[in-house]
Protein backbone atom coordinates (compact mmCIF):
# COMPACT_ATOMS: atom_id res chain seq x y z
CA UNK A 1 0.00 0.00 0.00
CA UNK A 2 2.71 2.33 1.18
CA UNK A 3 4.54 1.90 -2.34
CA UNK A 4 1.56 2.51 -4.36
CA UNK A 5 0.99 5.48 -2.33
CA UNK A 6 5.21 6.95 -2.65
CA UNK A 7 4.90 5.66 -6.77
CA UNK A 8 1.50 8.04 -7.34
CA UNK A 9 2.69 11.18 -5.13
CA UNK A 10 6.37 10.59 -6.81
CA UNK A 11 5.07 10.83 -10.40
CA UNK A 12 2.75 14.17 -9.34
CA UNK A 13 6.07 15.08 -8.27
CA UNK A 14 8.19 15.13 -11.05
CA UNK A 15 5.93 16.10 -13.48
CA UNK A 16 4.70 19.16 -11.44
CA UNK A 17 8.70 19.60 -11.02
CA UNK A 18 9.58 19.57 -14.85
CA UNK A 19 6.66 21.99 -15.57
CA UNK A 20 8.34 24.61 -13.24
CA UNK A 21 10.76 23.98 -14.51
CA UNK A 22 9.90 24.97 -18.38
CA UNK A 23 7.51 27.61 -17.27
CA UNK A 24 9.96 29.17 -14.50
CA UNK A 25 10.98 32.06 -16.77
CA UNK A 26 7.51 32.59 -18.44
CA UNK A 27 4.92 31.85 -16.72
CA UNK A 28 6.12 32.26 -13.02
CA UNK A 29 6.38 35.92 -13.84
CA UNK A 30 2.97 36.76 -15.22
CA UNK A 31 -0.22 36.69 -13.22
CA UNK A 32 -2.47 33.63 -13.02
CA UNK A 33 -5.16 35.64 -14.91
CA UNK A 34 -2.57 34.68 -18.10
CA UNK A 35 -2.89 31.28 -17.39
CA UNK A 36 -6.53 31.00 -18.51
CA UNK A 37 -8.41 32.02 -21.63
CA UNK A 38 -11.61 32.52 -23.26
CA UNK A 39 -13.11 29.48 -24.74
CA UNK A 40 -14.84 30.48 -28.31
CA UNK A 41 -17.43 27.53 -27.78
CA UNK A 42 -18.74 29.46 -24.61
CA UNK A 43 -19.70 32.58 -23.05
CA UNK A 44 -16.60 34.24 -21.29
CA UNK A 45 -18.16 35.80 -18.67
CA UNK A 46 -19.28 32.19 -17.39
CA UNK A 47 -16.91 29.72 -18.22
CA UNK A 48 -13.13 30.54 -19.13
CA UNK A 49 -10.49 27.21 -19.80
CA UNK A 50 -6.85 26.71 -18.36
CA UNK A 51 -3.86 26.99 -20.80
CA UNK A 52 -2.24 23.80 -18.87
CA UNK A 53 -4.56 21.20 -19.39
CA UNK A 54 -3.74 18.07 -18.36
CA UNK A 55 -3.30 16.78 -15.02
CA UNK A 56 -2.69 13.80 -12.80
CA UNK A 57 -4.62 13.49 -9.31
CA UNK A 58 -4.63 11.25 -6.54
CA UNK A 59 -7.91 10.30 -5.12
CA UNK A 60 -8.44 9.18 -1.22
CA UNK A 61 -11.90 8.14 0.61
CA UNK A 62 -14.52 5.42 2.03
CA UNK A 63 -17.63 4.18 0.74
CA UNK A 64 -20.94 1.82 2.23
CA UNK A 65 -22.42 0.18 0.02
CA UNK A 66 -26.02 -1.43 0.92
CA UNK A 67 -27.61 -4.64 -1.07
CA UNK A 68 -31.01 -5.62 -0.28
CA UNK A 69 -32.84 -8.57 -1.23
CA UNK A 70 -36.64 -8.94 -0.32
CA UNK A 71 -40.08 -9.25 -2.11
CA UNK A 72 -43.75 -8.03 -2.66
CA UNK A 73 -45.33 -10.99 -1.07
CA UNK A 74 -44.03 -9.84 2.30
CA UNK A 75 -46.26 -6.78 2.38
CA UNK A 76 -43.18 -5.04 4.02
CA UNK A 77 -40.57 -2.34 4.05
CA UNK A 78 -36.80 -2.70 3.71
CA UNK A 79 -35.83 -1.60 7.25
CA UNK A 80 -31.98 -2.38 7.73
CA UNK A 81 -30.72 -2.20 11.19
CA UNK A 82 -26.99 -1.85 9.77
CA UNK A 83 -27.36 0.33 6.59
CA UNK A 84 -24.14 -0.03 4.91
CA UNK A 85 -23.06 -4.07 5.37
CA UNK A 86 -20.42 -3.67 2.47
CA UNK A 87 -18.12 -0.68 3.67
CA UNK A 88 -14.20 -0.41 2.24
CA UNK A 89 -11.83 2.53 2.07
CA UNK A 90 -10.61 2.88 -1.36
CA UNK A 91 -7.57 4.73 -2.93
CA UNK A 92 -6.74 5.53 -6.95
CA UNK A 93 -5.26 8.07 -9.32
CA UNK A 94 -6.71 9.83 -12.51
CA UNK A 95 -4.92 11.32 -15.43
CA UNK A 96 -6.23 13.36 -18.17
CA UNK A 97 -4.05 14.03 -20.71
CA UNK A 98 -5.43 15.64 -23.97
CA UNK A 99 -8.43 12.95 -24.94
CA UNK A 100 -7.46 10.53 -22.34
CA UNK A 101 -9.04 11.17 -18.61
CA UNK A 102 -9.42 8.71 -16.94
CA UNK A 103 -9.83 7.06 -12.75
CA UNK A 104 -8.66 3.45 -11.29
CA UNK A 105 -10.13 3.18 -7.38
CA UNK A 106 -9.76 -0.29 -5.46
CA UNK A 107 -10.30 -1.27 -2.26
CA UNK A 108 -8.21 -1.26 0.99
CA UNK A 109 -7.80 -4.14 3.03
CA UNK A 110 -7.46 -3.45 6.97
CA UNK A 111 -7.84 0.35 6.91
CA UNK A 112 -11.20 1.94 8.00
CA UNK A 113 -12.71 5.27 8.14
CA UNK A 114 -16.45 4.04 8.90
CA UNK A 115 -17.26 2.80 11.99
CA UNK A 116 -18.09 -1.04 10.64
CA UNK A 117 -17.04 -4.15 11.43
CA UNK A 118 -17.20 -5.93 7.97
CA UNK A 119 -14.12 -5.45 5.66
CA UNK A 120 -15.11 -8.38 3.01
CA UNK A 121 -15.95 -6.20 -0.26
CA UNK A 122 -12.86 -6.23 -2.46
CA UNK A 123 -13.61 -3.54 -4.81
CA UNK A 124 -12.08 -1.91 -8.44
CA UNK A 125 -13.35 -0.01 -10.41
CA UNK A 126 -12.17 1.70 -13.93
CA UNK A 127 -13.76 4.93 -16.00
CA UNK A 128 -13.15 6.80 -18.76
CA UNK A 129 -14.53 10.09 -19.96
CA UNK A 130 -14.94 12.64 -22.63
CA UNK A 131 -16.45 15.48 -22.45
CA UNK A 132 -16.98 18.03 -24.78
CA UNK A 133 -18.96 21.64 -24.80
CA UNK A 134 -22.89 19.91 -25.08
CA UNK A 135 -21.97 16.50 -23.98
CA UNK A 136 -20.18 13.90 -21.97
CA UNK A 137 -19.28 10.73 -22.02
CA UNK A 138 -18.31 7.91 -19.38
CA UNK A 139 -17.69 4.50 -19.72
CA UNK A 140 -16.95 2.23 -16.16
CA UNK A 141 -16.63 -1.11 -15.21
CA UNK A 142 -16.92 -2.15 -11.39
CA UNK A 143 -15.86 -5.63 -9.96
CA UNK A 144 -17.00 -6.26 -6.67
CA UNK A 145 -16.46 -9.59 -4.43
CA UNK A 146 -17.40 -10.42 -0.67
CA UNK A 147 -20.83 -8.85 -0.84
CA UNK A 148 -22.95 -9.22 1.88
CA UNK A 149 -26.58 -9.09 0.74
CA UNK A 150 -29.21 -8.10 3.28
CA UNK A 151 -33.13 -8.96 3.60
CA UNK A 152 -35.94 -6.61 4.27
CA UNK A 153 -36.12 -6.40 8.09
CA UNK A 154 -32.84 -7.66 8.91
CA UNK A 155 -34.35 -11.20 8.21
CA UNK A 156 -31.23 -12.42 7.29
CA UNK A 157 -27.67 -11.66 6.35
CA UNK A 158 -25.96 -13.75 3.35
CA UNK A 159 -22.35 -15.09 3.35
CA UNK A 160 -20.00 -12.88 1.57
CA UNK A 161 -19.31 -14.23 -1.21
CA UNK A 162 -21.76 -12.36 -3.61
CA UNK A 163 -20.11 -11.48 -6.72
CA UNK A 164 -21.16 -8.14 -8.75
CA UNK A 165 -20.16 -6.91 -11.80
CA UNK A 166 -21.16 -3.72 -13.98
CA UNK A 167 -20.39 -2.69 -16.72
CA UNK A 168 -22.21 0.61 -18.85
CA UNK A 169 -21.78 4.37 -20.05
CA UNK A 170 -23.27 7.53 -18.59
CA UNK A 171 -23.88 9.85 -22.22
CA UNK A 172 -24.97 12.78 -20.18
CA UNK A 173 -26.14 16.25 -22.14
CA UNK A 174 -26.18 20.17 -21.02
CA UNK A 175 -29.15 22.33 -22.17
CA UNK A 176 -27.25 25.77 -20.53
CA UNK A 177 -23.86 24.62 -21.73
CA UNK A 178 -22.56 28.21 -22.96
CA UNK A 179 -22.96 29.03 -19.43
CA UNK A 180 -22.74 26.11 -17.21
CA UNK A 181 -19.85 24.09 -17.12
CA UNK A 182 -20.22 20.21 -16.78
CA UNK A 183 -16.02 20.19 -16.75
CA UNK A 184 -15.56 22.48 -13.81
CA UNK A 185 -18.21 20.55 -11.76
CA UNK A 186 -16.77 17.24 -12.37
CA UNK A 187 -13.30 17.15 -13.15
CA UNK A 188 -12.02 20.86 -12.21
CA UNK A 189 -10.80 21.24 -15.65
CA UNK A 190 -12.26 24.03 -16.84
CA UNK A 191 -13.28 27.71 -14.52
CA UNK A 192 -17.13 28.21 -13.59
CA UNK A 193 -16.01 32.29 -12.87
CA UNK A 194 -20.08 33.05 -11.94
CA UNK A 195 -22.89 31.23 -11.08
CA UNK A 196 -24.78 29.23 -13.44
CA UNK A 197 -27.01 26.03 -13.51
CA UNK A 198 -27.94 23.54 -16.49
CA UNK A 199 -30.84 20.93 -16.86
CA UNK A 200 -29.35 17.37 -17.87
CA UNK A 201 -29.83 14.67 -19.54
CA UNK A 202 -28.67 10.97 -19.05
CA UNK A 203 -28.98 8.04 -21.10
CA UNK A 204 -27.48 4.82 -19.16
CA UNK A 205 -26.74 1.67 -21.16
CA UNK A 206 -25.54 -1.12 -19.11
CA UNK A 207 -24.85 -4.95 -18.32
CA UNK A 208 -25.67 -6.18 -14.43
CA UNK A 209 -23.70 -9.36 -13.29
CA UNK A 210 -24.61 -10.61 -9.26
CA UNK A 211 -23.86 -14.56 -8.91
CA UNK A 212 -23.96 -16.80 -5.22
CA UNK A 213 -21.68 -19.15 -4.40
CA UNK A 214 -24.05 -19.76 -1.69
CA UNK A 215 -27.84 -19.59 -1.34
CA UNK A 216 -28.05 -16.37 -0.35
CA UNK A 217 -31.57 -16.72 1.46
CA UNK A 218 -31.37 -19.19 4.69
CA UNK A 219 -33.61 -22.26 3.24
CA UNK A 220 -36.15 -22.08 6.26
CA UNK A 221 -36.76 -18.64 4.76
CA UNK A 222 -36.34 -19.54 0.85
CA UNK A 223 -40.06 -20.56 -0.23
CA UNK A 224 -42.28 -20.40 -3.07
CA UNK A 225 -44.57 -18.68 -0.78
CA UNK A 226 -42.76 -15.41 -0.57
CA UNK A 227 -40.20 -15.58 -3.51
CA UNK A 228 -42.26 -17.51 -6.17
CA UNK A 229 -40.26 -18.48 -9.19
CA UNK A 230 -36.96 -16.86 -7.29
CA UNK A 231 -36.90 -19.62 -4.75
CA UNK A 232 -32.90 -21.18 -4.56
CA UNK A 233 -32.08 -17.60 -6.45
CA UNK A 234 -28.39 -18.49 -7.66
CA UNK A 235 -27.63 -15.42 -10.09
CA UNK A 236 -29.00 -12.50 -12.25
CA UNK A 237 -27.84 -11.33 -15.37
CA UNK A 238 -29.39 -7.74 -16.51
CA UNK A 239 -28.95 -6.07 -19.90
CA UNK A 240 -30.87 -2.02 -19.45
CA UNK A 241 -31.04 1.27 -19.81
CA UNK A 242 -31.95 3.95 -17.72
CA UNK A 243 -32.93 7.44 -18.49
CA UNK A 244 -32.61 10.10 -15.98
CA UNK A 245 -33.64 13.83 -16.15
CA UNK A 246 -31.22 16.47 -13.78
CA UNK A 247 -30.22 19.32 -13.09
CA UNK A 248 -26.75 20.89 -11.94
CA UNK A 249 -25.85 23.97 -10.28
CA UNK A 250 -21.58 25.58 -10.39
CA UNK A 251 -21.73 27.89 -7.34
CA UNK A 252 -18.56 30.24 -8.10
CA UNK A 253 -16.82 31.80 -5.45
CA UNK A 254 -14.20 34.22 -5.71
CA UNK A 255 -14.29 34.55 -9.02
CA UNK A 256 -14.30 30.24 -9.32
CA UNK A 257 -11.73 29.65 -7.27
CA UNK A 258 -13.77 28.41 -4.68
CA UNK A 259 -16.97 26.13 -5.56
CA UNK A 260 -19.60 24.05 -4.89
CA UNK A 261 -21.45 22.07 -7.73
CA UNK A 262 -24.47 20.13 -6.45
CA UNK A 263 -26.05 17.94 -8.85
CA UNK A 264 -28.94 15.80 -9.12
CA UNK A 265 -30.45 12.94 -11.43
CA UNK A 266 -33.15 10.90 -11.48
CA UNK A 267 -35.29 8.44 -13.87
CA UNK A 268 -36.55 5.21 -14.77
CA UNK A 269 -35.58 2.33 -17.76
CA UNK A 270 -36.41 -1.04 -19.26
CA UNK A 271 -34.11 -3.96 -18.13
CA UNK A 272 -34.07 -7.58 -19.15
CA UNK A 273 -33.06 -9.85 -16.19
CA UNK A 274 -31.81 -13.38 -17.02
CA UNK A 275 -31.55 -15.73 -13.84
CA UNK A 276 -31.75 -19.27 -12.46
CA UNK A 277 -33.16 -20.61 -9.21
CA UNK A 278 -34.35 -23.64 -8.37
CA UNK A 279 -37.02 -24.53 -11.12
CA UNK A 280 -34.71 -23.82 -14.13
CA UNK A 281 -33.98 -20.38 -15.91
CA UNK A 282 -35.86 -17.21 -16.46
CA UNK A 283 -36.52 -13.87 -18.26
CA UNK A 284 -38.44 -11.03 -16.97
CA UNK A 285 -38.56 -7.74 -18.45
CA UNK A 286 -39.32 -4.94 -15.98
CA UNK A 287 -39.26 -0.93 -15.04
CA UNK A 288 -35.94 -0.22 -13.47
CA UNK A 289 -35.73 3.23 -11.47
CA UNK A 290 -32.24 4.98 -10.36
CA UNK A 291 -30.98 7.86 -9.14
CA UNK A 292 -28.16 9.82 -7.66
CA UNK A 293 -27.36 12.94 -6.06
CA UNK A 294 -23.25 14.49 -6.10
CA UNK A 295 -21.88 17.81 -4.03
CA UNK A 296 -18.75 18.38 -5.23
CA UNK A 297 -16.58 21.49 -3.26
CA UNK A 298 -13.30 22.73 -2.85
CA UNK A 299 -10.44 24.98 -4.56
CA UNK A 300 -9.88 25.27 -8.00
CA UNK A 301 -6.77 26.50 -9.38
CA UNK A 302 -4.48 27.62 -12.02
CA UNK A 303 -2.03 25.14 -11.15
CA UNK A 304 -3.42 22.38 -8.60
CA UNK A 305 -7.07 21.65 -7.47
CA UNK A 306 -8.66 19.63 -4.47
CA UNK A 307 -12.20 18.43 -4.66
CA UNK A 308 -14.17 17.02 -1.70
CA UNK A 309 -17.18 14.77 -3.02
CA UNK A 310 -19.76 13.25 -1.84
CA UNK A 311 -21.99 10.70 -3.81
CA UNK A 312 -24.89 8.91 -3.45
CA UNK A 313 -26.45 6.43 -5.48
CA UNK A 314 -30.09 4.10 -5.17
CA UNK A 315 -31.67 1.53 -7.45
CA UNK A 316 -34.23 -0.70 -7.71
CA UNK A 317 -35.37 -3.65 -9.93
CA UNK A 318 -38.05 -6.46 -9.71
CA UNK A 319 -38.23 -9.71 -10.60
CA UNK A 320 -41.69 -10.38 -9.60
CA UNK A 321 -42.28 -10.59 -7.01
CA UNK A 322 -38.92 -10.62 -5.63
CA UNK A 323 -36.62 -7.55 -5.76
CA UNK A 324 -33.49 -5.94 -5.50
CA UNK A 325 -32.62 -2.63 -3.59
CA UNK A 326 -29.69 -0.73 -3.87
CA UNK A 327 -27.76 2.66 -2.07
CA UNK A 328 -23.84 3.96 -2.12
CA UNK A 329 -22.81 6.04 -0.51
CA UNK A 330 -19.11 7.70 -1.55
CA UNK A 331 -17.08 10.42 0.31
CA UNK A 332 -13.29 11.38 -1.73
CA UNK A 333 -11.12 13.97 -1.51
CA UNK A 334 -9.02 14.43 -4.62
CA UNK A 335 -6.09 16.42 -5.15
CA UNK A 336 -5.11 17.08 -8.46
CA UNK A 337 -2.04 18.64 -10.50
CA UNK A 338 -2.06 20.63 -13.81
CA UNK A 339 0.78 20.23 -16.51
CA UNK A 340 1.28 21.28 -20.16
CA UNK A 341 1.55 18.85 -23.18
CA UNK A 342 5.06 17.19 -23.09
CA UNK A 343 5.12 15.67 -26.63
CA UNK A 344 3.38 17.03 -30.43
CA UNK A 345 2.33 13.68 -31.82
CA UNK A 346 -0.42 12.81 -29.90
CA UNK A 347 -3.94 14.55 -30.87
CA UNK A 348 -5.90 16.60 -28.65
CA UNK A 349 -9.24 15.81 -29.35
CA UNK A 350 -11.11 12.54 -30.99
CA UNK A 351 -12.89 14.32 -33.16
C-alpha cells in the first residue's frame, strides 16, 4: 500500500517539477489571470479554460455500500438495522491528458474510516470520460467480491461471497452549456467564474452481473410462498437502460476559485433480467428506477485543485415478485495537479 501510495505522489512530483521547470521564466512571472483564456465555444463571462490542461490526481476516501434482497409478497418495508453491510476505504489516481481522462479506485484491506465491522468487499473499479462543450461521455466497469446481501427487516444476512459486476456508459447532455460548465463541476478542468445552472440529460446503457456461491436466502426462509419463481435464487444477469432527467448547479466563489457544484439525477428504464433458481432459468422484463445525487466542493486552481465529493447512489429492480434494492454512498477527496503537453504527436481531441 505504502509503495503505491510513494509511486503516485512521486510521479505528481516530477511532473509538477519539470513543468516549473519549463515555465519558470515565463509563466512564473505573469499573473495567473494569463494562465486562462476565453473558450470560443462558450460565453466568457461564465466559463473561461486553463492553458495547462492536463493533469494527474490522486484520489483518497470510504464508501458503504447497501444490497437488499426482499419481495412483494411480504407486504413489508426494507428496514436495515446496519445500513451499509459492504463498507471499504478505497484509494486511486486519474490522469487526463489531452483525450485521455481517466480514474482506477480499489479497495483497501485493513484500513477503516467508517465505523463497521465488515471489511469483506474487495472492490475496483475503472472509468473513462470525454467530455466536450454539449456533452459527456463515461464508460466504467466495477468488480466487486465479498458482498454481503441483506433482507428486508434484517431477516437475514448472506455469506460474503456475492459477486457483482457492472459494466455501462453515462452519455450525459447540457441544455445551458454556454454558461454552465459540466467540466468544472466534475473534473475541475475548466473555470465556472459566476454562477450558473444547467438541466441534464442521461442516457445509461448497461450490463448487471450478481452470482452466489451460496444460497443467499437461509432455506427455512427460501419458499415459493414469498419468492415464487426466485426460490434457490443463484444469479441475475441484466442487460438495461436507464434514463434520468437532472439538473446541476456551479456555485462560483471568488471569481471560481472556490466552488460548490451540487447535482442531481433521477429516472426510470427497461431492463431484461436473465436468472436461475431452483425450477430452471428465467426472463423477466421490468421498469428499473435509479438515481443519484453528487456535491462536489473545494479549490480550484491555475495550477493544482482539491475536490471534496460526496456521492450517493439508489436503485431498484423487480423480478416479480422478488426484488433488489440498492444505495452507495461515496465520500473522496481528490487532489489534483495541472501540466502542459510534453510531446506534439499525440492529438488533442477525438474528433
Amino acid at each position: 500500500m505504502t509503495r503505491y501510495c510513494l509511486i503516485i505522489i512521486t510521479v505528481i512530483g516530477l511532473i509538477s517539477h519539470a513543468n516549473a521547470q519549463r515555465s519558470l521564466d515565463s509563466m512564473s512571472r505573469r499573473p495567473i489571470r494569463s494562465l486562462i483564456y476565453a473558450p470560443g465555444d462558450a460565453d466568457s463571462t461564465y466559463i473561461l479554460r486553463y492553458r495547462l490542461q492536463n493533469d494527474i490526481r490522486l484520489i483518497y476516501g470510504a464508501q458503504g455500500t447497501n444490497l437488499s434482497y426482499g419481495s412483494t409478497n411480504e407486504n413489508n418495508e426494507i428496514i436495515n438495522s446496519s445500513l451499509y453491510n459492504n463498507v471499504n476505504d478505497l484509494m486511486g489516481f486519474g490522469l487526463t491528458y489531452k483525450f485521455i481522462d481517466f480514474d482506477l479506485t480499489y479497495s483497501l484491506k485493513n484500513v477503516q474510516l467508517l465505523e463497521e465491522d465488515r471489511q469483506n468487499l474487495s472492490q475496483f473499479r475503472v472509468a473513462y470520460s470525454y467530455t466536450m462543450r454539449r456533452l459527456a461521455v463515461r464508460g466504467y466497469f466495477l468488480d466487486s467480491k465479498g458482498v454481503i446481501v441483506e433482507g428486508t427487516k434484517d431477516k437475514f444476512e448472506s455469506d460474503a461471497d456475492v459477486h457483482q459486476m457492472k459494466i455501462g456508459a453515462q452519455v450525459t447532455y447540457f441544455f445551458n452549456f454556454r454558461r454552465y460548465s459540466y467540466r468544472a463541476a466534475n473534473f475541475q478542468n475548466e473555470l465556472q467564474s459566476k454562477s450558473a445552472g444547467s438541466f441534464l440529460i442521461r442516457v445509461e446503457p448497461f450490463y448487471r452481473s450478481l452470482g452466489m456461491e451460496t444460497p443467499m436466502v437461509p432455506p427455512d426462509l427460501d419458499v415459493a410462498a414469498v419468492y415464487g419463481q426466485q426460490e434457490g435464487l443463484k444469479y441475475v444477469k441484466t442487460p438495461g437502460v436507464l434514463v434520468m432527467p437532472g439538473y446541476g448547479y456551479n456555485w462560483a466563489i471568488s471569481g471560481g476559485k472556490f466552488f460548490i457544484s451540487p447535482i442531481v439525477f433521477f429516472g426510470s428504464g427497461l431492463a431484461v433480467n436473465i436468472y436461475r433458481a431452483d425450477d430452471g432459468k428465467h426472463t423477466f422484463l421490468n421498469r428499473e428506477w435509479g438515481g443519484s445525487l453528487a456535491i462536489n466542493m473545494g479549490y480550484n486552481g491555475a495550477r493544482m485543485y482539491a475536490t471534496l465529493r460526496g456521492l450517493y447512489e439508489a436503485g431498484y429492480f423487480r423480478l416479480n415478485p422478488s426484488y433488489f434494492t440498492t444505495n452507495e454512498l461515496k465520500i473522496t477527496l481528490t487532489v489534483g495537479v495541472r501540466f502542459d503537453h510534453l510531446e506534439s504527436f499525440i492529438p488533442s481531441s477525438l474528433f
